[in-house]
C-alpha atoms as a PDB file:
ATOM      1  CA  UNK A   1      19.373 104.860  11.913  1.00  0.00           C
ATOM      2  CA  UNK A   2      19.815 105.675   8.201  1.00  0.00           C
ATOM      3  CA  UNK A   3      19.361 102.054   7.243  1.00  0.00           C
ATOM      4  CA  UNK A   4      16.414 101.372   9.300  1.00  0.00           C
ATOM      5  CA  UNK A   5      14.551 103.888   7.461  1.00  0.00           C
ATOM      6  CA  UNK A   6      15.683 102.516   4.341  1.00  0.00           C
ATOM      7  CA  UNK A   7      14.485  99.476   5.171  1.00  0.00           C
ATOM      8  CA  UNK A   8      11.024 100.971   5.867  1.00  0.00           C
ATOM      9  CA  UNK A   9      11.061 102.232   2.609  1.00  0.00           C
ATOM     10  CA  UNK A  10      12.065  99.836   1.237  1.00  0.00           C
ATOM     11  CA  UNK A  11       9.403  97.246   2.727  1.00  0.00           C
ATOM     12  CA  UNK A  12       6.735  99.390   1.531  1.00  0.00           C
ATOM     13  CA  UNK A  13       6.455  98.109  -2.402  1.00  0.00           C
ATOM     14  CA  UNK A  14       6.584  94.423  -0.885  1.00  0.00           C
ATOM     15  CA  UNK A  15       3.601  95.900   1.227  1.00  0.00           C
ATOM     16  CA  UNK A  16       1.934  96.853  -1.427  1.00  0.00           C
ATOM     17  CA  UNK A  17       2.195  93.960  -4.024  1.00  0.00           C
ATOM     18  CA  UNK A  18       0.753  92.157  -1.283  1.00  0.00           C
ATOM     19  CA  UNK A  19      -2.881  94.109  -0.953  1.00  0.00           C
ATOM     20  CA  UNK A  20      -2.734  94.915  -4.368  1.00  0.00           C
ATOM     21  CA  UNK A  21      -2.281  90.804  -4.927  1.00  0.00           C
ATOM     22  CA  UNK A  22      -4.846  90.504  -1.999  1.00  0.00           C
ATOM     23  CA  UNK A  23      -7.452  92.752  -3.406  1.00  0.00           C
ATOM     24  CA  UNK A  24      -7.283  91.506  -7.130  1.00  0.00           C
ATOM     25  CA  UNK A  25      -7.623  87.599  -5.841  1.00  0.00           C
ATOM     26  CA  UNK A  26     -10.529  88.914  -3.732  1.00  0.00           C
ATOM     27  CA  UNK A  27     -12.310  91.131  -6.903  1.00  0.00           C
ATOM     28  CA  UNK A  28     -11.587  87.365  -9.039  1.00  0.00           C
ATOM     29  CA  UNK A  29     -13.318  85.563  -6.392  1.00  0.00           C
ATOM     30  CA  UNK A  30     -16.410  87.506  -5.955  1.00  0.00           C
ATOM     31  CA  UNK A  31     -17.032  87.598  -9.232  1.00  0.00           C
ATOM     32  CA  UNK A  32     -16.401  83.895 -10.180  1.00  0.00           C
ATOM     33  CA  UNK A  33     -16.640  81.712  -7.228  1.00  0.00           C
ATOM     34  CA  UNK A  34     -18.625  83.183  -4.173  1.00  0.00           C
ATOM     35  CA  UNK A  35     -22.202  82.956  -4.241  1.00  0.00           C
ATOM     36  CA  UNK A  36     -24.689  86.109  -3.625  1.00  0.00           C
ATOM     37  CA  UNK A  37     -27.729  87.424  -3.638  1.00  0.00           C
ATOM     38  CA  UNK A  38     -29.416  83.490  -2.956  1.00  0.00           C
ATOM     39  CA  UNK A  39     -32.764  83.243  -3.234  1.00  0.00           C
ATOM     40  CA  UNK A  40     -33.494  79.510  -2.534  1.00  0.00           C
ATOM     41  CA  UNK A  41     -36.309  77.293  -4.941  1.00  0.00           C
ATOM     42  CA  UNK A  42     -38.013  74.399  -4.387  1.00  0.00           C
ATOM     43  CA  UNK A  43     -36.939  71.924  -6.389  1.00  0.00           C
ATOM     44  CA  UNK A  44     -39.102  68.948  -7.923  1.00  0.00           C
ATOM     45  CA  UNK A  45     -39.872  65.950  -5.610  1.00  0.00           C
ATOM     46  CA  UNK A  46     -36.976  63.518  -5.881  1.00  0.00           C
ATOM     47  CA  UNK A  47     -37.575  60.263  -7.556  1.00  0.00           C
ATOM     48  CA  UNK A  48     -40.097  61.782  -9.835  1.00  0.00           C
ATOM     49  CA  UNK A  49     -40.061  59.529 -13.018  1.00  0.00           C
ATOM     50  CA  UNK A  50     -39.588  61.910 -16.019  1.00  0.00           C
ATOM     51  CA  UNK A  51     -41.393  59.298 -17.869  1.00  0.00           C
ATOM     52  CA  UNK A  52     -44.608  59.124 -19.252  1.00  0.00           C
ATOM     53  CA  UNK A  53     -46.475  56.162 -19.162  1.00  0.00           C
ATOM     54  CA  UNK A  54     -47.418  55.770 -23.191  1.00  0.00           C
ATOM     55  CA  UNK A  55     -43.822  57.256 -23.648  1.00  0.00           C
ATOM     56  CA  UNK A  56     -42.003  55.339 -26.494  1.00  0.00           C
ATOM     57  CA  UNK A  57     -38.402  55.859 -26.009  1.00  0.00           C
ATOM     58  CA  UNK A  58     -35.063  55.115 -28.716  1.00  0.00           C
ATOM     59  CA  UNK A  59     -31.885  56.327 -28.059  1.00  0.00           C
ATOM     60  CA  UNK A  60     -32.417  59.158 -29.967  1.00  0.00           C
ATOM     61  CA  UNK A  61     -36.284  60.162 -29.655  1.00  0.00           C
ATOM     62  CA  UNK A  62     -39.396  60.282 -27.190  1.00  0.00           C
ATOM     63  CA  UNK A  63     -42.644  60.215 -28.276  1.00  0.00           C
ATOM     64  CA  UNK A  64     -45.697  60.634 -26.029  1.00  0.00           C
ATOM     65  CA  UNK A  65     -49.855  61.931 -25.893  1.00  0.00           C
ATOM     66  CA  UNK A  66     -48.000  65.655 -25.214  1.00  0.00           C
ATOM     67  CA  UNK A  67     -44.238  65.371 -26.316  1.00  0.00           C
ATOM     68  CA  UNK A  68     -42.472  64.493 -29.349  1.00  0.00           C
ATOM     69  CA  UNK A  69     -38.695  64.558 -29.194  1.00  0.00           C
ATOM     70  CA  UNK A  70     -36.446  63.424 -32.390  1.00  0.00           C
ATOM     71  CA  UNK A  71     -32.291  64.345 -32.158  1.00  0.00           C
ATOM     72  CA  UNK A  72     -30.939  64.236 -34.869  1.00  0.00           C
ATOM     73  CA  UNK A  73     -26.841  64.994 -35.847  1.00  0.00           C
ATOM     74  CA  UNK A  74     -26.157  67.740 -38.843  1.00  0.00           C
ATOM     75  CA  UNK A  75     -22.739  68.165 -40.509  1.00  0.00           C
ATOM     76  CA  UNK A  76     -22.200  72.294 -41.085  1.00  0.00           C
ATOM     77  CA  UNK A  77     -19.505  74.344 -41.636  1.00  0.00           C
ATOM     78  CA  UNK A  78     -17.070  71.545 -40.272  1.00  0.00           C
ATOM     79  CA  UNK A  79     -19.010  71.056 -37.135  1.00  0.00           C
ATOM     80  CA  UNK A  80     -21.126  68.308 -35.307  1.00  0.00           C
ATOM     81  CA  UNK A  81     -24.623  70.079 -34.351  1.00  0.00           C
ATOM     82  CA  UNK A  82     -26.775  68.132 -32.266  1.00  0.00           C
ATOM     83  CA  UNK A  83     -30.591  69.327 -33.160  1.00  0.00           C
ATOM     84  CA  UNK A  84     -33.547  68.516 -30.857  1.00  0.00           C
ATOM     85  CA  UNK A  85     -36.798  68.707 -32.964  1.00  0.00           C
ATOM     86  CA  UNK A  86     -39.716  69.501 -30.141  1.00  0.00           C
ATOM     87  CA  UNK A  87     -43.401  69.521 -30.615  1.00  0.00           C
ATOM     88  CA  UNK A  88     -45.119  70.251 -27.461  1.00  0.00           C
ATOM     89  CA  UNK A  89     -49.224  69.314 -26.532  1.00  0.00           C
ATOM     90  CA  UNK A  90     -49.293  71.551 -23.634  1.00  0.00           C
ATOM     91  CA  UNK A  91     -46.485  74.751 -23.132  1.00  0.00           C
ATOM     92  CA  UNK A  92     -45.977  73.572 -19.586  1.00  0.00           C
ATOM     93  CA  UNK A  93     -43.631  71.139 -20.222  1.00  0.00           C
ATOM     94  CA  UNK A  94     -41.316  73.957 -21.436  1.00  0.00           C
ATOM     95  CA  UNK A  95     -39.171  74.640 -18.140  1.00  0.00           C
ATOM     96  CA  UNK A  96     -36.432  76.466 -16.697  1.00  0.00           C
ATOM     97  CA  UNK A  97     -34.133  74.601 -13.929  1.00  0.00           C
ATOM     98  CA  UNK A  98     -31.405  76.642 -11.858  1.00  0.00           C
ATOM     99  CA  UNK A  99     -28.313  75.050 -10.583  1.00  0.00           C
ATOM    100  CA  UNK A 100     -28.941  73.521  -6.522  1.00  0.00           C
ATOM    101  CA  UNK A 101     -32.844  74.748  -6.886  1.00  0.00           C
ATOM    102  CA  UNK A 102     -31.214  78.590  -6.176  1.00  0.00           C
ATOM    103  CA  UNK A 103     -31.063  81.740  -7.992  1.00  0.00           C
ATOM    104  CA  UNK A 104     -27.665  83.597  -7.466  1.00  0.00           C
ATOM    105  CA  UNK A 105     -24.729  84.844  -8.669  1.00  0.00           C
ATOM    106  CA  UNK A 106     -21.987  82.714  -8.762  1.00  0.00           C
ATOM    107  CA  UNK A 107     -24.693  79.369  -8.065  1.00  0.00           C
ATOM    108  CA  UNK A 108     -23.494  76.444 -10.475  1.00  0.00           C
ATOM    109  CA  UNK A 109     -24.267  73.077 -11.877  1.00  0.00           C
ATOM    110  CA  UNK A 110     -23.311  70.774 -13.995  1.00  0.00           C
ATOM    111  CA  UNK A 111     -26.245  71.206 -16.921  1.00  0.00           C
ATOM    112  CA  UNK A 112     -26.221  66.933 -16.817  1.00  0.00           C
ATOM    113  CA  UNK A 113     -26.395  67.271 -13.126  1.00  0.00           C
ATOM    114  CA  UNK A 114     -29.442  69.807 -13.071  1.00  0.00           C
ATOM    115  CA  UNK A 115     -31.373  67.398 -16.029  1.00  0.00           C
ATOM    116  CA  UNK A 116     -31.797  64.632 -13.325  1.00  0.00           C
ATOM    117  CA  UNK A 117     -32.494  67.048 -10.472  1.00  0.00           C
ATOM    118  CA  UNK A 118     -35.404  68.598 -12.540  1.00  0.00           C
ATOM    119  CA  UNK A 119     -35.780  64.791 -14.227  1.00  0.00           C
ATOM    120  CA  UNK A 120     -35.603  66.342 -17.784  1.00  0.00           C
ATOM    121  CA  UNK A 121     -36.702  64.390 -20.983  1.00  0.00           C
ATOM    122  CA  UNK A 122     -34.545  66.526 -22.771  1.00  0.00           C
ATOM    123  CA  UNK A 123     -31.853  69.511 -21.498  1.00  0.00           C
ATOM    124  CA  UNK A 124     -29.735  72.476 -22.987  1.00  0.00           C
ATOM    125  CA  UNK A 125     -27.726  74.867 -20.619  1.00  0.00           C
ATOM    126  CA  UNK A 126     -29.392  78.251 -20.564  1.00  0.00           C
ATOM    127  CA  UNK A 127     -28.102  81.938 -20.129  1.00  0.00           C
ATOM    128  CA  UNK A 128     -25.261  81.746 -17.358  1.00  0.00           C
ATOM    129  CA  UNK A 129     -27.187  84.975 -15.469  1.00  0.00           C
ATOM    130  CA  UNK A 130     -25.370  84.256 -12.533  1.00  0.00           C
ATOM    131  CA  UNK A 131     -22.228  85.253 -14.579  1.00  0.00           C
ATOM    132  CA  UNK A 132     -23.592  88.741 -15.040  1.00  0.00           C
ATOM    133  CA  UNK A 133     -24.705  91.819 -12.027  1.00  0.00           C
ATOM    134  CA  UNK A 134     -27.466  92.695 -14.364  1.00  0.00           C
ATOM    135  CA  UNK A 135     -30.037  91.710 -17.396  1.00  0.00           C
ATOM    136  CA  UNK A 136     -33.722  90.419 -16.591  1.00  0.00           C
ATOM    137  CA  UNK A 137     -34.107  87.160 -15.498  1.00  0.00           C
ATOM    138  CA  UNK A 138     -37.227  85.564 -14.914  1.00  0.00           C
ATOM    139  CA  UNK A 139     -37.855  81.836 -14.496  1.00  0.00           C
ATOM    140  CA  UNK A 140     -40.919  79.623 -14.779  1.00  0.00           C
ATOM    141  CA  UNK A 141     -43.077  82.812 -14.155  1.00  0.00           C
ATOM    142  CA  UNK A 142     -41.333  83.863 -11.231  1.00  0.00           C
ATOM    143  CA  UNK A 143     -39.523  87.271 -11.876  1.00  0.00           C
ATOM    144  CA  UNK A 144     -36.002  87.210  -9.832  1.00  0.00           C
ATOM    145  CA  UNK A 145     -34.319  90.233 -11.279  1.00  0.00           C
ATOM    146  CA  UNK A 146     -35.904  93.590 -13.417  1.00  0.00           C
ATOM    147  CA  UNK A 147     -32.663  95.600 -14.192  1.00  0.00           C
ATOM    148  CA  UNK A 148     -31.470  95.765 -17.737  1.00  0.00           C
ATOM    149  CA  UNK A 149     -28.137  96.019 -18.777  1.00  0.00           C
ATOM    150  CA  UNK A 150     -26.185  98.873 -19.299  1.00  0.00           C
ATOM    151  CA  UNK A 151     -24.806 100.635 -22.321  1.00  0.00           C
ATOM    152  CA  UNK A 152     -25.744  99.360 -25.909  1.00  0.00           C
ATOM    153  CA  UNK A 153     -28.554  97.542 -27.498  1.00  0.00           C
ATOM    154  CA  UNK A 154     -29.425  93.882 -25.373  1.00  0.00           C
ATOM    155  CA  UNK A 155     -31.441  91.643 -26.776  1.00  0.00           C
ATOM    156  CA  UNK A 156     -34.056  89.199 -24.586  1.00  0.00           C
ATOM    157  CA  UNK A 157     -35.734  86.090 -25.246  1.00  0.00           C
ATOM    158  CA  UNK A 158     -39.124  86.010 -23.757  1.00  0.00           C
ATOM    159  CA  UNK A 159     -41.211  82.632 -23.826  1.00  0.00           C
ATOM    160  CA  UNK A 160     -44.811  83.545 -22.706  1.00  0.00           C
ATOM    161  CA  UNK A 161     -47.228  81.324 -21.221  1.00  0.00           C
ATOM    162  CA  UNK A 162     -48.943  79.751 -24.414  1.00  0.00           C
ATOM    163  CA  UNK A 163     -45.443  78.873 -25.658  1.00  0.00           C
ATOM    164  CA  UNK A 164     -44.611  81.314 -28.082  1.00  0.00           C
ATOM    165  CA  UNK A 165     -41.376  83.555 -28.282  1.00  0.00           C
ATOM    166  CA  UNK A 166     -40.447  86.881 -28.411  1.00  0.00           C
ATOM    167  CA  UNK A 167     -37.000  88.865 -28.903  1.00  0.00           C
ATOM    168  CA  UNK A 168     -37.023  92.212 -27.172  1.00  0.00           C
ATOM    169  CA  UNK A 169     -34.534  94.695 -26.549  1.00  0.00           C
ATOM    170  CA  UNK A 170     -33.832  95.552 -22.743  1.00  0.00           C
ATOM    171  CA  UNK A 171     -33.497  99.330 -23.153  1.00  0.00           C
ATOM    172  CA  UNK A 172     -36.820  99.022 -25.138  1.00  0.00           C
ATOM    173  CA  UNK A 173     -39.637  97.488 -22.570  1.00  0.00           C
ATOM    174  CA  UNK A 174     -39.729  97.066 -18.462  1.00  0.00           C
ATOM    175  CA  UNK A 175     -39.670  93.845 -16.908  1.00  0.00           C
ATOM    176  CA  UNK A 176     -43.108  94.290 -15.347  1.00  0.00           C
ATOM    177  CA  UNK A 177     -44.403  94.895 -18.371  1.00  0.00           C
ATOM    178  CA  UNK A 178     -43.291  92.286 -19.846  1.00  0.00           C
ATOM    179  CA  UNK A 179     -44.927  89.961 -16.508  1.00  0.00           C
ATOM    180  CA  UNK A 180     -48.314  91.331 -17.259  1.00  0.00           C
ATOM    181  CA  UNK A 181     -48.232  90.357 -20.642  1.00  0.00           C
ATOM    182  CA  UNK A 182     -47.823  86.794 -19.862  1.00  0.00           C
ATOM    183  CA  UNK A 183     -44.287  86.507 -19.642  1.00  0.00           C
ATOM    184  CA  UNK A 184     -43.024  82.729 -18.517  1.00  0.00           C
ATOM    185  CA  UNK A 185     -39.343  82.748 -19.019  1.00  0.00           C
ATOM    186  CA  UNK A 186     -36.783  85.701 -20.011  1.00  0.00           C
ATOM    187  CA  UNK A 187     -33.133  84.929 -20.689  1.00  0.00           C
ATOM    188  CA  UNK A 188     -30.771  87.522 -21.228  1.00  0.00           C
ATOM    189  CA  UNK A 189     -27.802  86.575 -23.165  1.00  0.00           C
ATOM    190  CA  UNK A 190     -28.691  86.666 -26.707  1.00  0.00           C
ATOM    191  CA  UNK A 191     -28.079  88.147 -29.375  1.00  0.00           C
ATOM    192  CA  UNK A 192     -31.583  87.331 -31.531  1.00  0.00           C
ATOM    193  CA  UNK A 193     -30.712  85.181 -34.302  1.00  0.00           C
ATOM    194  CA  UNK A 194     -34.018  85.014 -36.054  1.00  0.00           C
ATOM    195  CA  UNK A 195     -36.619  87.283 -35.976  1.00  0.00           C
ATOM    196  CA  UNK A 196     -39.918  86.691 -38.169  1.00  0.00           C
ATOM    197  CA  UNK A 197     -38.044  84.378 -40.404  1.00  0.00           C
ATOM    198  CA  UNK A 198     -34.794  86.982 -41.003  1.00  0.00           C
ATOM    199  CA  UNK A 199     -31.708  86.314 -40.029  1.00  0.00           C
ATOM    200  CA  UNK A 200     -30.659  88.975 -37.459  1.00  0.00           C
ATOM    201  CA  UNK A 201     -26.929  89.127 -37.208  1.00  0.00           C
ATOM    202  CA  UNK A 202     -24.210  89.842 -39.148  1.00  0.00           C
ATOM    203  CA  UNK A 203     -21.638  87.935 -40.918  1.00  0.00           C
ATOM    204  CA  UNK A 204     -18.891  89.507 -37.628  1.00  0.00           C
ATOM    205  CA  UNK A 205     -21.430  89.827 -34.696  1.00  0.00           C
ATOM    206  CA  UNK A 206     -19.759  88.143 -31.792  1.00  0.00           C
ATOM    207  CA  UNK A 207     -20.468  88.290 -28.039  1.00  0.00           C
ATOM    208  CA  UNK A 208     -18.624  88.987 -25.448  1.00  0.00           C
ATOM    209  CA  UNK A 209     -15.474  86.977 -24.454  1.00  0.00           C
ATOM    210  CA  UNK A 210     -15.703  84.911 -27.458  1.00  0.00           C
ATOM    211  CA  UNK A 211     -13.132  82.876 -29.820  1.00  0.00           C
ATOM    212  CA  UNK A 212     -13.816  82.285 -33.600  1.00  0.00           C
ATOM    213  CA  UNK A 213     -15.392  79.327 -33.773  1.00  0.00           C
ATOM    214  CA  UNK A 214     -17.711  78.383 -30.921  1.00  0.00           C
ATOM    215  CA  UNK A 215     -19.142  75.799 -29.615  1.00  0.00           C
ATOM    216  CA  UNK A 216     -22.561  77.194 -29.465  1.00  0.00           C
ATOM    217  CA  UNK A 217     -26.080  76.666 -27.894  1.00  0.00           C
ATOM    218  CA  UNK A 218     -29.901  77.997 -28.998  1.00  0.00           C
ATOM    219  CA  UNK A 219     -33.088  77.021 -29.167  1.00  0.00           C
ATOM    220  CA  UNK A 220     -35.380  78.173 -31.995  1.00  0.00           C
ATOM    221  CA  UNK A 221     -39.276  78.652 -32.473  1.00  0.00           C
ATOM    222  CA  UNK A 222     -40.875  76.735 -35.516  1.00  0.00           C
ATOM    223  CA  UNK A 223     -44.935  77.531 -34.928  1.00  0.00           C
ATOM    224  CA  UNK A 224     -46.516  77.745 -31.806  1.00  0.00           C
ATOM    225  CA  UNK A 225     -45.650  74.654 -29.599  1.00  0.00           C
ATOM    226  CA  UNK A 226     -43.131  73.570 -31.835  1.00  0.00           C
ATOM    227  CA  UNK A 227     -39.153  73.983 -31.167  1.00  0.00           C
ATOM    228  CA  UNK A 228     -35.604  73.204 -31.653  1.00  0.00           C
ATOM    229  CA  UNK A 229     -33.270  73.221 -29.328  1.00  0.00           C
ATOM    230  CA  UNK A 230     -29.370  73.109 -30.933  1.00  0.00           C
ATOM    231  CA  UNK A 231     -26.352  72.467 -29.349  1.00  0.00           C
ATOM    232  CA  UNK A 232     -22.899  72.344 -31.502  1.00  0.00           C
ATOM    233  CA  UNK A 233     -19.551  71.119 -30.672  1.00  0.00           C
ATOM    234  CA  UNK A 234     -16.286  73.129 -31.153  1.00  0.00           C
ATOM    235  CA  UNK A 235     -12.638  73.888 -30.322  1.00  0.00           C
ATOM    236  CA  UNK A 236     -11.985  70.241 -31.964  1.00  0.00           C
ATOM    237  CA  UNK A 237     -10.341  68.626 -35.024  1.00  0.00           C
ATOM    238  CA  UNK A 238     -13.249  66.933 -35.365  1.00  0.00           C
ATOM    239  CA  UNK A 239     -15.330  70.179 -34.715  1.00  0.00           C
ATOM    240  CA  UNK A 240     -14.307  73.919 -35.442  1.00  0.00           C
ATOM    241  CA  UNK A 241     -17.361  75.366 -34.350  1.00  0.00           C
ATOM    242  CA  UNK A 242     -19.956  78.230 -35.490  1.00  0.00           C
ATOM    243  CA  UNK A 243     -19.833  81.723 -35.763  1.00  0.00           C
ATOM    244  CA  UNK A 244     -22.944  83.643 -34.718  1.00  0.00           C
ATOM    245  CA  UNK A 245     -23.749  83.591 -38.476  1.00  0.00           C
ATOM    246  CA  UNK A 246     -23.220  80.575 -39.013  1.00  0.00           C
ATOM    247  CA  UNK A 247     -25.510  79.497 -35.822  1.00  0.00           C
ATOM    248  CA  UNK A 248     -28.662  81.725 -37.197  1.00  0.00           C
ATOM    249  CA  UNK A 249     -27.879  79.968 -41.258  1.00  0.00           C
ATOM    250  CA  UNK A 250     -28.842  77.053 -39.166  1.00  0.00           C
ATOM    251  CA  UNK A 251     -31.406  77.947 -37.539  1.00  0.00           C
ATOM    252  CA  UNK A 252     -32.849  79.584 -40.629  1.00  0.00           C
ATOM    253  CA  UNK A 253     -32.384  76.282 -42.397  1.00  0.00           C
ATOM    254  CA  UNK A 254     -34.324  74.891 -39.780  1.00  0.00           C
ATOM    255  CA  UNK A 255     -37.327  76.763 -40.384  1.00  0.00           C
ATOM    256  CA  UNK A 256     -37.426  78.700 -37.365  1.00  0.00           C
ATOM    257  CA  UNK A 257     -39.305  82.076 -37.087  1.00  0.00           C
ATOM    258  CA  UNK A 258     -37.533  83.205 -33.883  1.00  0.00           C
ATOM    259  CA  UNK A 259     -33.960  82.116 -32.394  1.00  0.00           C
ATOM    260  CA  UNK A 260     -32.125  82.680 -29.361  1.00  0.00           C
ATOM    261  CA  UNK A 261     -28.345  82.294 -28.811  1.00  0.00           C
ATOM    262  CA  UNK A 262     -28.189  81.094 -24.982  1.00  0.00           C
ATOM    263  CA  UNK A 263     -24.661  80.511 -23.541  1.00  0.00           C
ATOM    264  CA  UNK A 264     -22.202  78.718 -25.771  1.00  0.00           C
ATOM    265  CA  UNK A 265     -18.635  78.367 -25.189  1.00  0.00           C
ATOM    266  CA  UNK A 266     -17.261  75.985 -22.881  1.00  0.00           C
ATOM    267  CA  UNK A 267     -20.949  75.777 -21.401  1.00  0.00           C
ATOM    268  CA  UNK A 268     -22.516  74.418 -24.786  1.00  0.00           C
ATOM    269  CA  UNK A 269     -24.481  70.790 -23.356  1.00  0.00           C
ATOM    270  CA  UNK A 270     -27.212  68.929 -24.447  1.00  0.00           C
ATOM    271  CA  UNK A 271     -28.767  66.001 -22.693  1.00  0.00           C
ATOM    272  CA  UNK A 272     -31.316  63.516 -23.156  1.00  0.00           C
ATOM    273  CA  UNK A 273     -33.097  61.037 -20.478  1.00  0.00           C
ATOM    274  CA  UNK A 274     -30.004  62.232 -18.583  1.00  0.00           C
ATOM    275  CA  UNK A 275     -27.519  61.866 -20.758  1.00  0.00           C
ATOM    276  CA  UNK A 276     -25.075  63.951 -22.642  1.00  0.00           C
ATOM    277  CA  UNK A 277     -25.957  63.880 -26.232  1.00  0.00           C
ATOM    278  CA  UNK A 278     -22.954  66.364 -27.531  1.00  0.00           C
ATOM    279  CA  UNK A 279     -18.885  66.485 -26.667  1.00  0.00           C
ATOM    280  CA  UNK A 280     -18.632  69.700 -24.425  1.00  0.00           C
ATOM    281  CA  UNK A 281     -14.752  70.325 -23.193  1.00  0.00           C
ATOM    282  CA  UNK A 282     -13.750  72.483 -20.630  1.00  0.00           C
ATOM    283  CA  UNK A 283     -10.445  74.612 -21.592  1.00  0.00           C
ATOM    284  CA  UNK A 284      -9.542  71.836 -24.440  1.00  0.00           C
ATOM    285  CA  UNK A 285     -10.893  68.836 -22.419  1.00  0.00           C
ATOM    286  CA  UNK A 286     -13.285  66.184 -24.446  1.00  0.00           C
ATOM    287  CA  UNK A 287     -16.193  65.360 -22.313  1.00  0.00           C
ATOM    288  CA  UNK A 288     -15.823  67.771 -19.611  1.00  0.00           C
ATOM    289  CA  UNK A 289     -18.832  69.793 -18.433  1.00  0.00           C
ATOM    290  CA  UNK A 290     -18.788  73.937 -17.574  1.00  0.00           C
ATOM    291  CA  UNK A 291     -20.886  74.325 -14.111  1.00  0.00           C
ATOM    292  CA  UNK A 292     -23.348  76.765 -15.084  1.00  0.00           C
ATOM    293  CA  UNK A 293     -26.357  78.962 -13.632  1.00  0.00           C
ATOM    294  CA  UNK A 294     -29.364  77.367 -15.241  1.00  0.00           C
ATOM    295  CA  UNK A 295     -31.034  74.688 -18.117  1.00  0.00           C
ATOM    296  CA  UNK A 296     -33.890  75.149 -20.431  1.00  0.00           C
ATOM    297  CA  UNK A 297     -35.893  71.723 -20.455  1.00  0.00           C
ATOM    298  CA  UNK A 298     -38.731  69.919 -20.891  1.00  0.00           C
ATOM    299  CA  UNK A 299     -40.068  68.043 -18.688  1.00  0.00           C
ATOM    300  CA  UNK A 300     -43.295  66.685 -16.639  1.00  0.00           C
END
C-alpha cells in the first residue's frame, strides 16, 4: 500500500511538467501562430495591371502623369540602404495592404507576396500590428482598432488624406479624433525619427526585442506628396545594420521633415514591380522573407 501512494506522489511532478509544458506551448501559440479577431477585406480585383499606360519603367525607376519612383542604393555606416525617392500627383496612390485581404492578429504574408496581391508599383512591410493586442491601427481610412498602448510614451504615424504626415503620441490624442481630422492611415510601431526637420531619437533609443545593428525599415516625408521609403539590410558581413540613430542621420540626410520607423528586423523588405529590391534573412538566412501583418505601397 505504502508504495502505491508513493507512486501517486510521485506521478504528480510528471503531471505537472506536462500542463505546465501544455499551457506554455498553448500561451506561444496564441500569441504567434493562431489567428483572431478576423475581420475580412476585400482585396483588389485580380489581374489588375499595376501599370500605367504612359508608365516608363527601368529596373530601378517608374515614371508616370501621377508617379515618379527612382531607387537608388546608399553605402552608410557599413550597410546597404535601399532608398525609394516618391513624388506622388494624387495622395491616393499611397496605400496600405494587409496580409490575405484580413485584419487580425496573428494574419501573415509574405510582404513580396502581398505587393502582387495589391499589384504594387513599389512595397515596404509596414507595422506588424498583428504582433501586438493593442496600438491604433487604421488602414486606408478604415479604422480597425482605437486602443492605445499601455504604459510609456508611443509614438504614431498618421498619413491624412491630402498626403501629409503626422507623429503623435498615443497617450496624447483619441483615435476618433484623429478620423475626423482626416486621418487615412495610422501605424503604430514607431518611434518618430524626424519631426519638423529634428532628429528625434537618441544616440541608445532602441525598440523592443531588438539587436544592435538592425536591419531596418521607414518611410520619410520630404514636402507634401513627396516621400521616401528606406529599407536597409543587416545581420551580414556585407551589412551590419543601423541603429535607430543611425536610421533618423539618414533620413535627416535625406531631407525629410517627418520619419517613421515601421517594423525592421527580420521583417525589413522592399519590393518593386514585384520584386525584392533588398536581401532580407530570416534568423541568418540570405533571401528569406518574415510573413508579416501588412505593406505600405503605392499603387493604382
Amino acid at each position: 500500500m505504502k508504495d502505491t501512494k508513493e507512486r501517486r506522489v510521485n506521478l504528480w511532478p510528471i503531471v505537472y511538467g506536462i500542463l505546465l509544458t501544455a499551457f506554455a506551448v498553448f500561451i506561444l501559440l496564441d500569441a504567434f501562430v493562431l489567428p483572431k479577431k478576423i475581420v475580412t477585406v476585400d482585396p483588389p480585383p485580380e489581374g489588375e495591371n499595376p501599370v500605367e499606360e504612359d508608365a516608363v519603367i527601368t529596373e530601378n525607376s517608374y515614371v508616370s502623369e501621377n508617379v515618379a519612383i527612382n531607387i537608388s542604393v546608399w553605402e552608410r555606416f557599413d550597410t546597404q540602404i535601399y532608398v525609394a525617392d516618391v513624388v506622388l500627383k494624387d495622395p491616393s496612390f499611397l496605400k496600405a495592404g494587409l496580409a490575405n485581404g484580413a485584419f487580425g492578429r496573428n494574419v501573415m504574408q509574405k510582404t513580396s507576396s502581398m505587393a502582387r496581391t495589391y499589384h504594387a508599383i513599389l512595397a515596404i512591410n509596414g507595422d506588424y500590428y498583428g504582433f501586438r493586442e493593442r496600438g491604433y491601427v487604421m488602414r486606408n481610412g478604415y479604422l480597425y482598432r482605437d486602443f492605445p498602448q499601455r504604459g510609456a510614451k508611443y509614438e504614431d504615424l498618421v498619413i491624412y488624406q491630402d498626403g501629409h504626415f503626422e507623429i503623435i503620441d498615443e497617450t496624447e490624442v483619441d483615435a476618433e479624433e484623429l478620423v475626423k481630422a482626416g486621418a487615412e492611415q495610422i501605424f503604430s510601431f514607431g518611434p518618430g525619427l524626424i519631426r519638423e526637420g529634428a532628429i528625434t531619437v537618441g544616440e541608445n533609443s532602441k525598440v523592443d526585442l531588438e539587436w544592435n545593428g538592425n536591419p531596418r525599415t521607414a518611410i520619410g516625408e520630404i514636402e507634401p506628396l513627396h516621400y521616401v521609403f528606406v529599407v536597409s539590410d543587416g545581420r551580414t558581413e556585407e551589412s551590419v545594420g543601423l541603429s535607430l540613430f543611425q536610421l533618423a542621420q539618414v533620413m535627416q540626410e535625406l531631407n525629410c521633415q517627418n520619419a517613421y520607423n515601421l517594423d525592421g528586423g527580420d521583417s525589413a523588405t522592399m519590393c518593386f514591380m514585384g520584386e525584392i529590391v533588398n536581401k532580407p534573412n530570416f534568423n541568418g538566412e540570405k533571401l528569406v522573407e518574415r510573413s508579416v501583418s501588412d505593406i505600405v505601397y503605392i499603387g493604382k
